[in-house]
N, C-alpha and C. Protein backbone atom coordinates (compact mmCIF):
# COMPACT_ATOMS: atom_id res chain seq x y z
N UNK A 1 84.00 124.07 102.71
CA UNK A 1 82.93 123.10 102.69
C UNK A 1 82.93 122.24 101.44
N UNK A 2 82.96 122.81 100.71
CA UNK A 2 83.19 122.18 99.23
C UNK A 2 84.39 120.55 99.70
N UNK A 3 85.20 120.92 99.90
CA UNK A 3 86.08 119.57 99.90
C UNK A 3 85.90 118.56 101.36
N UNK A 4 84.94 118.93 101.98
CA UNK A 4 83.95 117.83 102.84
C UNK A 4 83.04 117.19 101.49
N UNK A 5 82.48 117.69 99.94
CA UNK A 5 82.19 116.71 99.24
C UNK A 5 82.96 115.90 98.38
N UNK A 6 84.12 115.83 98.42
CA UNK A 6 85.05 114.90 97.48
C UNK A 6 85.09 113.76 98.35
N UNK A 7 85.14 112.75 97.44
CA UNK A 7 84.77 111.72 98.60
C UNK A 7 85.96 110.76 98.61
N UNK A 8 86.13 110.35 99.59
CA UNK A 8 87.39 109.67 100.26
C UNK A 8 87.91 109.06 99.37
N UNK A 9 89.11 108.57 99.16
CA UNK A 9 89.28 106.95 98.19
C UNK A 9 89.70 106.07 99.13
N UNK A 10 89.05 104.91 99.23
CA UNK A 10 89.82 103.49 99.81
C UNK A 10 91.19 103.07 100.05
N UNK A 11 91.62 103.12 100.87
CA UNK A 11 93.62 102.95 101.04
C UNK A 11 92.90 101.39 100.78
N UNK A 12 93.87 100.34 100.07
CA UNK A 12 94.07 99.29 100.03
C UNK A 12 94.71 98.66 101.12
N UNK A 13 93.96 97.69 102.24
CA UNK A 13 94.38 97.77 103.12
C UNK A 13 95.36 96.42 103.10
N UNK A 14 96.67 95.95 103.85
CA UNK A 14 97.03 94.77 103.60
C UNK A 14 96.47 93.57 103.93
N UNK A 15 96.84 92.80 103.39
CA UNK A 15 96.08 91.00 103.39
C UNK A 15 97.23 90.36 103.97
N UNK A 16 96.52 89.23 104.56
CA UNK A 16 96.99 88.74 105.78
C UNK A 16 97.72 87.18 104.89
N UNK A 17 98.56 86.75 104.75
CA UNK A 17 99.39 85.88 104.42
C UNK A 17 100.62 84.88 104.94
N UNK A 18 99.86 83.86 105.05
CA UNK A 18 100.59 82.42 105.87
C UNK A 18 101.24 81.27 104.92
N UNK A 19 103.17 81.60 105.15
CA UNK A 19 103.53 80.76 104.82
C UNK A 19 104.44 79.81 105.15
N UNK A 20 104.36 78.66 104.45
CA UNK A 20 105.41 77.23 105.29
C UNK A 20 106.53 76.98 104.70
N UNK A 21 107.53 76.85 105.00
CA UNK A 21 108.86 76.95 104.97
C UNK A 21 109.19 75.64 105.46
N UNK A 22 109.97 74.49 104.22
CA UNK A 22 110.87 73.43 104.80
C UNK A 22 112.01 73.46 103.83
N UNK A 23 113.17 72.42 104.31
CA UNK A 23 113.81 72.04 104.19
C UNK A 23 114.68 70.81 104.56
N UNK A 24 115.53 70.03 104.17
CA UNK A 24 115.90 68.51 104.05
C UNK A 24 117.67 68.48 103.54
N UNK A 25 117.62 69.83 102.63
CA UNK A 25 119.11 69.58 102.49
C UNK A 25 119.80 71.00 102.53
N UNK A 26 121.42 70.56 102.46
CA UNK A 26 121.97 71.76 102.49
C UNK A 26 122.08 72.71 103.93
N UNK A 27 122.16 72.19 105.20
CA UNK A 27 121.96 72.50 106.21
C UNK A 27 120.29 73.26 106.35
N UNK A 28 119.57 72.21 106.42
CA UNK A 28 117.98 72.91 106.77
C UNK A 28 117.99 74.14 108.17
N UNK A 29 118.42 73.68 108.86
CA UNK A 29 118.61 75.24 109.76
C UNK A 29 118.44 76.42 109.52
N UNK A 30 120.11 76.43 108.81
CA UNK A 30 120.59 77.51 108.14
C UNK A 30 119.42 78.21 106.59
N UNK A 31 119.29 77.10 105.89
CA UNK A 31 118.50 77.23 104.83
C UNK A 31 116.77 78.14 105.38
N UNK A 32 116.14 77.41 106.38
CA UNK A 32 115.14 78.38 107.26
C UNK A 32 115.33 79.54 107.30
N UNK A 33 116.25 80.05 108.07
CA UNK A 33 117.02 80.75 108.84
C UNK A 33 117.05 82.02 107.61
N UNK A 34 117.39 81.49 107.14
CA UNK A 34 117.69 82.56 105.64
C UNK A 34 116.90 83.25 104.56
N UNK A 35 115.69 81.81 104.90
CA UNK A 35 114.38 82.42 103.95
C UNK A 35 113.57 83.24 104.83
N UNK A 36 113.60 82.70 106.15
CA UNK A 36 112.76 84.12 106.91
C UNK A 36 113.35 85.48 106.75
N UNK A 37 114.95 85.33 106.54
CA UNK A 37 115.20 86.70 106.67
C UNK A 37 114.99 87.42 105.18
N UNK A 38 114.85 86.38 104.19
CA UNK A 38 114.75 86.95 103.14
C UNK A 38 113.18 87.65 102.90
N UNK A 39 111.96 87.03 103.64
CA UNK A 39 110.84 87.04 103.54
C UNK A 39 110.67 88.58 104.72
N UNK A 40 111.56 88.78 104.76
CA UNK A 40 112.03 90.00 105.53
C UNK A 40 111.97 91.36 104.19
N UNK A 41 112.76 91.23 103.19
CA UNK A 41 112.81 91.62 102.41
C UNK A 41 112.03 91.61 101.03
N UNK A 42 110.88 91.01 101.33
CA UNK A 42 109.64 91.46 100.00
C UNK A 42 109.38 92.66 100.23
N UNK A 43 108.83 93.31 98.76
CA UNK A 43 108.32 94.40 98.52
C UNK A 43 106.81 94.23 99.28
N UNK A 44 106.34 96.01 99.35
CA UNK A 44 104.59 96.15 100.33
C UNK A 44 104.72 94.95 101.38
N UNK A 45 105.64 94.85 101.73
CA UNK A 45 105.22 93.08 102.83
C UNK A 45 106.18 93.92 103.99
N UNK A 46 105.61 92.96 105.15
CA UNK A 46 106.10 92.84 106.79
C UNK A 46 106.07 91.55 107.00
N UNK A 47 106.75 91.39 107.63
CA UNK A 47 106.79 89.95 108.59
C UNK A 47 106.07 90.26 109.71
N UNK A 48 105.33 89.38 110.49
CA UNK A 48 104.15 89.92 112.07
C UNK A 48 104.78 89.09 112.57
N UNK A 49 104.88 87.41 112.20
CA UNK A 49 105.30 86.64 113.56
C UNK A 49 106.08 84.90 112.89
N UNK A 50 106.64 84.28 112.89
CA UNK A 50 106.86 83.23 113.02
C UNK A 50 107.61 82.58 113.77
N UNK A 51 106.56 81.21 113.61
CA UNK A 51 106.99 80.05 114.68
C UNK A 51 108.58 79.44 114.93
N UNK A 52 108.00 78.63 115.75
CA UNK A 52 109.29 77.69 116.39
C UNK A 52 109.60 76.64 114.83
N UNK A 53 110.82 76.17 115.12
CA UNK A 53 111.07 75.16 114.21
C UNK A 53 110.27 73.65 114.80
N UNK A 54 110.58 73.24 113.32
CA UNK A 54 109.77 71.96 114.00
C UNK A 54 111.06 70.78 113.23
N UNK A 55 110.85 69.81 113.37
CA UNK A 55 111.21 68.37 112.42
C UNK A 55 110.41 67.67 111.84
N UNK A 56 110.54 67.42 110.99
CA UNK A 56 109.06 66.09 110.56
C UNK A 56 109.99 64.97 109.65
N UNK A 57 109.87 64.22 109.55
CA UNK A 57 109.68 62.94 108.44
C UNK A 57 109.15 63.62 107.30
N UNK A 58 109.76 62.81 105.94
CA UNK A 58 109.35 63.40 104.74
C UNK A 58 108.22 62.84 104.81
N UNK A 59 107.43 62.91 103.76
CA UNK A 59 106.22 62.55 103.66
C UNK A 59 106.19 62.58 101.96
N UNK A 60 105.86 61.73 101.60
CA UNK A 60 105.64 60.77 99.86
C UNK A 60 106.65 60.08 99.65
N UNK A 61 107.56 60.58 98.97
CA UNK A 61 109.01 59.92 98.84
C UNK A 61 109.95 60.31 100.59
N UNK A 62 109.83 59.10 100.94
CA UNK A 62 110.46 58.77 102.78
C UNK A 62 111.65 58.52 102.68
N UNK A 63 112.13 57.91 101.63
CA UNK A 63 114.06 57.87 101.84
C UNK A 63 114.86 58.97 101.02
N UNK A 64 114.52 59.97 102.48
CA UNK A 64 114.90 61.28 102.53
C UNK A 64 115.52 61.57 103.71
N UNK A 65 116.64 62.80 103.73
CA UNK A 65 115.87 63.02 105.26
C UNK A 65 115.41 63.75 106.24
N UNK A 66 115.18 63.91 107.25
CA UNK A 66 113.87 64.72 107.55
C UNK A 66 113.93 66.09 107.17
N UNK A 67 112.80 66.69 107.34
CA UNK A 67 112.56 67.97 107.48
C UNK A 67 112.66 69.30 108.24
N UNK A 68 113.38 70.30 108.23
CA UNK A 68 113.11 71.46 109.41
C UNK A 68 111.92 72.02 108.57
N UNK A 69 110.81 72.62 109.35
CA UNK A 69 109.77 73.24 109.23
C UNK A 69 109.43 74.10 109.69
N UNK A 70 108.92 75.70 109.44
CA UNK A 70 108.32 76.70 110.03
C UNK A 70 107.34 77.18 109.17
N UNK A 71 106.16 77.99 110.03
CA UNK A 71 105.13 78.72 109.53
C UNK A 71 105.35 80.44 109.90
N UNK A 72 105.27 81.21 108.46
CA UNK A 72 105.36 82.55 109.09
C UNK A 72 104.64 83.11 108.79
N UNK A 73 103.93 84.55 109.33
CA UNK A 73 102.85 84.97 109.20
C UNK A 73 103.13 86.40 108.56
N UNK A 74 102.91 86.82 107.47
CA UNK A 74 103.03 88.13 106.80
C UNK A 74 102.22 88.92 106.93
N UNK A 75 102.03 90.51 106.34
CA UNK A 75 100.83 91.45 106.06
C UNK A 75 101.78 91.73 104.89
N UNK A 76 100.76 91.71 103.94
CA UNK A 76 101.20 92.09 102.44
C UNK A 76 100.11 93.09 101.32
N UNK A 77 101.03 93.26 100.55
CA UNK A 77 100.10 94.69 99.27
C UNK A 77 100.07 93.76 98.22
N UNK A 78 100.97 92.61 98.12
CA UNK A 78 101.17 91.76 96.94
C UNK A 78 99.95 91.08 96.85
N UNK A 79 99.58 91.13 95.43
CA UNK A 79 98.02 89.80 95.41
C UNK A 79 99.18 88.11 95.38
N UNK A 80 98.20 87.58 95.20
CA UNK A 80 98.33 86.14 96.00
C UNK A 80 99.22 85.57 94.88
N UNK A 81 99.48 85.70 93.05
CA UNK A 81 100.02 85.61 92.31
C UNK A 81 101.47 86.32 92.26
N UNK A 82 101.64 87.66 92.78
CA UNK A 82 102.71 87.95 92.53
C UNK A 82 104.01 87.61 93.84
N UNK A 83 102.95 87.49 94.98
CA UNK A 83 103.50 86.47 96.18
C UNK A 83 104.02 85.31 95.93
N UNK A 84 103.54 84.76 95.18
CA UNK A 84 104.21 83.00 94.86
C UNK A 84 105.10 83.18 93.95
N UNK A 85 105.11 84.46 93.18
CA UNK A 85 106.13 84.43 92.41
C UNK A 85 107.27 84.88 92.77
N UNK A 86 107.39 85.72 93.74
CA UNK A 86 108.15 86.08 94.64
C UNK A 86 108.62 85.03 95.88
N UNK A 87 108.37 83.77 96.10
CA UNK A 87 108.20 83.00 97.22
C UNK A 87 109.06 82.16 95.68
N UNK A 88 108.93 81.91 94.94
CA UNK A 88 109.30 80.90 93.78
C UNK A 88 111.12 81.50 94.06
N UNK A 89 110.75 83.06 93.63
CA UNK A 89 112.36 83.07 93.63
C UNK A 89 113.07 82.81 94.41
N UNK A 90 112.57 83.34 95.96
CA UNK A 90 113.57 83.37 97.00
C UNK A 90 114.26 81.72 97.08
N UNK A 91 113.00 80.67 96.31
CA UNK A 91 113.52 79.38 96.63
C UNK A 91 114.70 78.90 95.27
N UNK A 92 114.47 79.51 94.36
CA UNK A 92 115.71 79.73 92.94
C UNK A 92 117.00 80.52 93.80
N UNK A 93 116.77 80.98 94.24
CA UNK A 93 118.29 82.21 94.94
C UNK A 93 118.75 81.16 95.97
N UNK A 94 117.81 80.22 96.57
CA UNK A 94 118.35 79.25 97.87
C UNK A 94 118.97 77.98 97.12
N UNK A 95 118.94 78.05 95.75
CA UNK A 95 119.04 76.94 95.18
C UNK A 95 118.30 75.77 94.87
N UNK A 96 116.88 76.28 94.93
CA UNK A 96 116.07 74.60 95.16
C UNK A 96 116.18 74.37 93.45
N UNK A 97 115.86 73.31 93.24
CA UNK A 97 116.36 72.53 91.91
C UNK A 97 114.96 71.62 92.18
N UNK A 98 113.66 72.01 91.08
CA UNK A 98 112.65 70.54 90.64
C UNK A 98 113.09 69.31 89.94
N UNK A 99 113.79 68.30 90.86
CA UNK A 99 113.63 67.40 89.82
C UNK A 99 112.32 66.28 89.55
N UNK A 100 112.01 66.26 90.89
CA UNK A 100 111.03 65.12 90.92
C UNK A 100 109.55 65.57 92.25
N UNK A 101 108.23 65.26 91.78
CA UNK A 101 107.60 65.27 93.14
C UNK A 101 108.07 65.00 94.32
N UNK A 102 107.87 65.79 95.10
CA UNK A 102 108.52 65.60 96.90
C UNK A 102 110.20 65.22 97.20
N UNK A 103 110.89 65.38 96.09
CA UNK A 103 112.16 65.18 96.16
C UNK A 103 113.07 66.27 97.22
N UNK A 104 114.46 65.71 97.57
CA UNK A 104 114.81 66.56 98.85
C UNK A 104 114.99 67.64 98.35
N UNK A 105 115.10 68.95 98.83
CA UNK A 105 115.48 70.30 98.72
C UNK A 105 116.07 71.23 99.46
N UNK A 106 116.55 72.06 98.98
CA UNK A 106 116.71 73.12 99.88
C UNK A 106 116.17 74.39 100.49
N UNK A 107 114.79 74.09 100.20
CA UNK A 107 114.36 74.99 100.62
C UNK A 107 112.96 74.72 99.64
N UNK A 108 111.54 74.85 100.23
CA UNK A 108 110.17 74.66 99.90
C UNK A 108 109.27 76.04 100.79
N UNK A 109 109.15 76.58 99.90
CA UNK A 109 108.10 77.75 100.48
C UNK A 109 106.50 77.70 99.98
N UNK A 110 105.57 77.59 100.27
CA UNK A 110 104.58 77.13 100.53
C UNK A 110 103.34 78.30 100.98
N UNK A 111 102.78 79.05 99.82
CA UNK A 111 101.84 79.98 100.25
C UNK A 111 100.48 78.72 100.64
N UNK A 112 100.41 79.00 101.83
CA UNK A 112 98.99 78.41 102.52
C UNK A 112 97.91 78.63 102.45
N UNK A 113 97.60 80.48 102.70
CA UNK A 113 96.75 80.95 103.35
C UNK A 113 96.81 82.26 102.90
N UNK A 114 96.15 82.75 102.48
CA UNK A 114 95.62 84.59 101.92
C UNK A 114 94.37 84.93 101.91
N UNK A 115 94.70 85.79 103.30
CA UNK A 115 93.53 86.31 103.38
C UNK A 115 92.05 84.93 104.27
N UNK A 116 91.18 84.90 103.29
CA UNK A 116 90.32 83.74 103.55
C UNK A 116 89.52 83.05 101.83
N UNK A 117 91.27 83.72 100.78
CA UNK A 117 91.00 83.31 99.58
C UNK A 117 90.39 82.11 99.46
N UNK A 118 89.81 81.74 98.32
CA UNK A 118 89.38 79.92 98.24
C UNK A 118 89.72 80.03 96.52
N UNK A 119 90.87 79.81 95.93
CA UNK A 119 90.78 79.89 94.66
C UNK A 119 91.53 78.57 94.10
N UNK A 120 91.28 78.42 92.92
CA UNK A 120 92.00 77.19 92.14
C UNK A 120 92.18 77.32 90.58
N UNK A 121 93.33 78.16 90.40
CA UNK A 121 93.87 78.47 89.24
C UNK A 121 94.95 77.92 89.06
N UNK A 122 95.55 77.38 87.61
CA UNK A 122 96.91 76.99 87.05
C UNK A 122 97.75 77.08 88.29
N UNK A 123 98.30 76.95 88.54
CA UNK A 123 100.05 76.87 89.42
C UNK A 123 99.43 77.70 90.93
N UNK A 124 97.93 78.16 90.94
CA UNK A 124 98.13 78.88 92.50
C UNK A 124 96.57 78.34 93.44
N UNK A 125 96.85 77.30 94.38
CA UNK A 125 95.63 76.48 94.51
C UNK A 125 95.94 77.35 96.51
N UNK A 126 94.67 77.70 96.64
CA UNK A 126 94.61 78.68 97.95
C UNK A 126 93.21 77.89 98.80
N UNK A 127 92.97 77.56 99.81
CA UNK A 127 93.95 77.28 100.87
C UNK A 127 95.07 76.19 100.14
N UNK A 128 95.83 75.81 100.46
CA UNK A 128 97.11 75.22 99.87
C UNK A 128 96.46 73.81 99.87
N UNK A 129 96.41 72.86 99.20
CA UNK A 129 95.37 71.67 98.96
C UNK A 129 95.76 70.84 99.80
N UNK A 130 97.06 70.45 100.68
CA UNK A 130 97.39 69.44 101.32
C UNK A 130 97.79 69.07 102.91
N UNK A 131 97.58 71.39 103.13
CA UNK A 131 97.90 71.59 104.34
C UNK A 131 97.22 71.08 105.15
N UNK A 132 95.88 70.71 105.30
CA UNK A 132 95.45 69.91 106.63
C UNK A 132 95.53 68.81 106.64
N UNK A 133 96.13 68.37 106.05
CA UNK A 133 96.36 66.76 106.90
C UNK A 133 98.25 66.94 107.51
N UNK A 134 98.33 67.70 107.47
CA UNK A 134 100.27 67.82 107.69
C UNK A 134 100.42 68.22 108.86
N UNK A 135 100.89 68.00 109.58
CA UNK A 135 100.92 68.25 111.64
C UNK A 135 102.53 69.32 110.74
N UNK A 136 102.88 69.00 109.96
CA UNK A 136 104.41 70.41 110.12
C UNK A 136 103.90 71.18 109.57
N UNK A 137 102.70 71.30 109.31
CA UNK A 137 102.18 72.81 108.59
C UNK A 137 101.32 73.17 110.16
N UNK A 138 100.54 72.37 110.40
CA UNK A 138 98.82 72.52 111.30
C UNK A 138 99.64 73.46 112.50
N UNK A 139 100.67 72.60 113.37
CA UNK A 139 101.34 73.19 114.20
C UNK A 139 101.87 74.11 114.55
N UNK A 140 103.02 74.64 113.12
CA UNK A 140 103.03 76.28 113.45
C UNK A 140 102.58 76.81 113.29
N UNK A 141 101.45 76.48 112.28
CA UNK A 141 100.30 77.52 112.21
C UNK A 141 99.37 77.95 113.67
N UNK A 142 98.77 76.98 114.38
CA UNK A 142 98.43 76.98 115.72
C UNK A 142 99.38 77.79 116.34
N UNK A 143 100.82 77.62 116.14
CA UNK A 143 101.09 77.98 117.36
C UNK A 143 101.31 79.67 117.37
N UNK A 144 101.36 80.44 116.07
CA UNK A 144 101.04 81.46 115.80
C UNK A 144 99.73 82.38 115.58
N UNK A 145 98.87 81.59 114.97
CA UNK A 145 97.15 82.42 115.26
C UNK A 145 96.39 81.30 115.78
N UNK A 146 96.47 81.25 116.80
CA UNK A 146 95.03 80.59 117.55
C UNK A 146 93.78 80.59 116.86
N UNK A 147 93.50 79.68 117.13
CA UNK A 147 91.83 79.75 116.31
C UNK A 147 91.59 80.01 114.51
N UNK A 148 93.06 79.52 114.17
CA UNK A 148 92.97 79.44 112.40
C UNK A 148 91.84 78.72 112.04
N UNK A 149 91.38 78.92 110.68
CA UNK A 149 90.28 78.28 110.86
C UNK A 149 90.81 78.40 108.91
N UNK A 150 91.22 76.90 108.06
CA UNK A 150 91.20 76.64 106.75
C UNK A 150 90.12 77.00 106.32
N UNK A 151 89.70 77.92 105.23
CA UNK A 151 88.97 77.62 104.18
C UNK A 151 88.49 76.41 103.86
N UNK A 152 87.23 76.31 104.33
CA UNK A 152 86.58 74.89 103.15
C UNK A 152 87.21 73.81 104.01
N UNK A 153 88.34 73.62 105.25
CA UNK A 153 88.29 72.70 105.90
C UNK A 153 88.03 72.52 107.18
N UNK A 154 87.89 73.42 108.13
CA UNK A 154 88.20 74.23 109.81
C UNK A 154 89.00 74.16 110.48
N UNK A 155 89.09 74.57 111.92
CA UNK A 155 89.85 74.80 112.56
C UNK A 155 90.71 74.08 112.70
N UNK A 156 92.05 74.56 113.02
CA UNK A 156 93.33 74.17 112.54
C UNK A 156 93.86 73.21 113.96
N UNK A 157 92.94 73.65 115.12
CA UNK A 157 93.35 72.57 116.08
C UNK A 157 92.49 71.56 116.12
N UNK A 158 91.46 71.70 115.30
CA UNK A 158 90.76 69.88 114.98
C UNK A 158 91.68 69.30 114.48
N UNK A 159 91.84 70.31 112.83
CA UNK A 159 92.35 69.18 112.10
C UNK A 159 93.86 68.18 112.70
N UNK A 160 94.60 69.18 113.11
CA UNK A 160 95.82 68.54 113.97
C UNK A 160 95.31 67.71 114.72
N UNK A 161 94.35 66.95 115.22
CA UNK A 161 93.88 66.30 116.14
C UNK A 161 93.93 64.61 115.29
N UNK A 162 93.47 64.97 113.81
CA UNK A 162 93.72 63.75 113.28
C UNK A 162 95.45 63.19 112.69
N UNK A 163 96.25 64.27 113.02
CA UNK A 163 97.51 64.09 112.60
C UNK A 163 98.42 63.67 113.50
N UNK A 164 98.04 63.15 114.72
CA UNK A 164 98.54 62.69 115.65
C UNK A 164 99.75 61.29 115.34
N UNK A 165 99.42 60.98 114.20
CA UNK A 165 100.08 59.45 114.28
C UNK A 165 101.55 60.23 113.26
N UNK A 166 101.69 61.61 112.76
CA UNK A 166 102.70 61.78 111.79
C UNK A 166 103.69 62.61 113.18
N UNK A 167 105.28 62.00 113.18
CA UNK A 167 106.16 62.59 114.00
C UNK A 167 106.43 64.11 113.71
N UNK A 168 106.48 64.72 114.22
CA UNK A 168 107.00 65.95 114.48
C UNK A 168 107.59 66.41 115.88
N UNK A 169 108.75 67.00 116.04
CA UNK A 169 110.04 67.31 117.07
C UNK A 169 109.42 68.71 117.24
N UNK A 170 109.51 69.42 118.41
CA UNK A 170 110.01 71.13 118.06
C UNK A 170 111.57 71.05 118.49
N UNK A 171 111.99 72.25 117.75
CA UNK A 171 113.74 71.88 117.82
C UNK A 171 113.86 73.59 118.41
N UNK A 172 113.14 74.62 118.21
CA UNK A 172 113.75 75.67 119.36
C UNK A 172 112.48 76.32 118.31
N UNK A 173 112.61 78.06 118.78
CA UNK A 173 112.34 79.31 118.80
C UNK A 173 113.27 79.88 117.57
N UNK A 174 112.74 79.89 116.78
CA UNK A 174 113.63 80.75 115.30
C UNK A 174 114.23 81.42 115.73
């Protein structure tokens, strides 16, 4: 009877984590293709589901060229800092190189979404500040959790509703 009074401890349960994945150079396919499998391989993390590829047009700097795009959906132990830092490398190991805002790459990983965080610290801004207006983010996100609903902006099939005029392709099933 005695150890019916020790009282439970809390398992830390995992947090739910959505991220976007593009690319423009260096065979974008392949470059996708590689970060999912790498996003395969984080520590405390699973992969649950990601989308179809998409195409888009760059967007800021346009004489580029286009984009492959996917959204994938994690369960993770990592807080939301040591995730991006981990999302930073996999894009250093793919080779991405900062030279300039929105310049082409090989690879852009993109924490979106944690949890139903709302934070805005140095280098880690949650919901991701630019994702709703972007039909190559809104889309695979839709097309993986129904009824997403941004932090501080809503549902993810409104907002796609105003993104109608930006091109996006689907190009297959990852």
């Amino acid at each position: 009877m005695e150890n019916d009074l020790i009282p439970s401890i809390p398992t830390q349960s995992a947090s739910q984590a959505f991220i976007g994945l593009g690319s423009n150079l260096e065979n974008p396919l392949f470059q996708i293709r590689r970060a999912i499998s790498l996003l395969t391989e984080l520590p405390d993390s699973r992969l649950i589901r990601q989308s179809s590829l998409y195409r888009s047009a760059a967007m800021g700097t346009v004489d580029q060229p286009d984009f492959i795009n996917a959204v994938v959906h994690i369960e993770t132990m990592l807080m939301p800092r040591a995730l991006l830092m981990a999302l930073l490398e996999i894009e250093r190991r793919c080779g991405r190189i900062r030279t300039y805002p929105n310049a082409p790459r090989t690879l852009d990983l993109d924490l979106l979404l944690y949890d139903d965080l709302q934070c805005h610290e140095e280098g880690l801004v949650l919901p991701h500040p630019r994702m709703h207006e972007r039909a190559f983010v809104l889309q695979p996100l839709m097309e993986i959790t129904r009824g997403c609903k941004i932090p501080g902006q809503g549902l993810v099939s409104e907002l796609l509703v105003a993104c109608t005029q930006q091109r996006l392709e689907y190009i297959s099933s990852s």
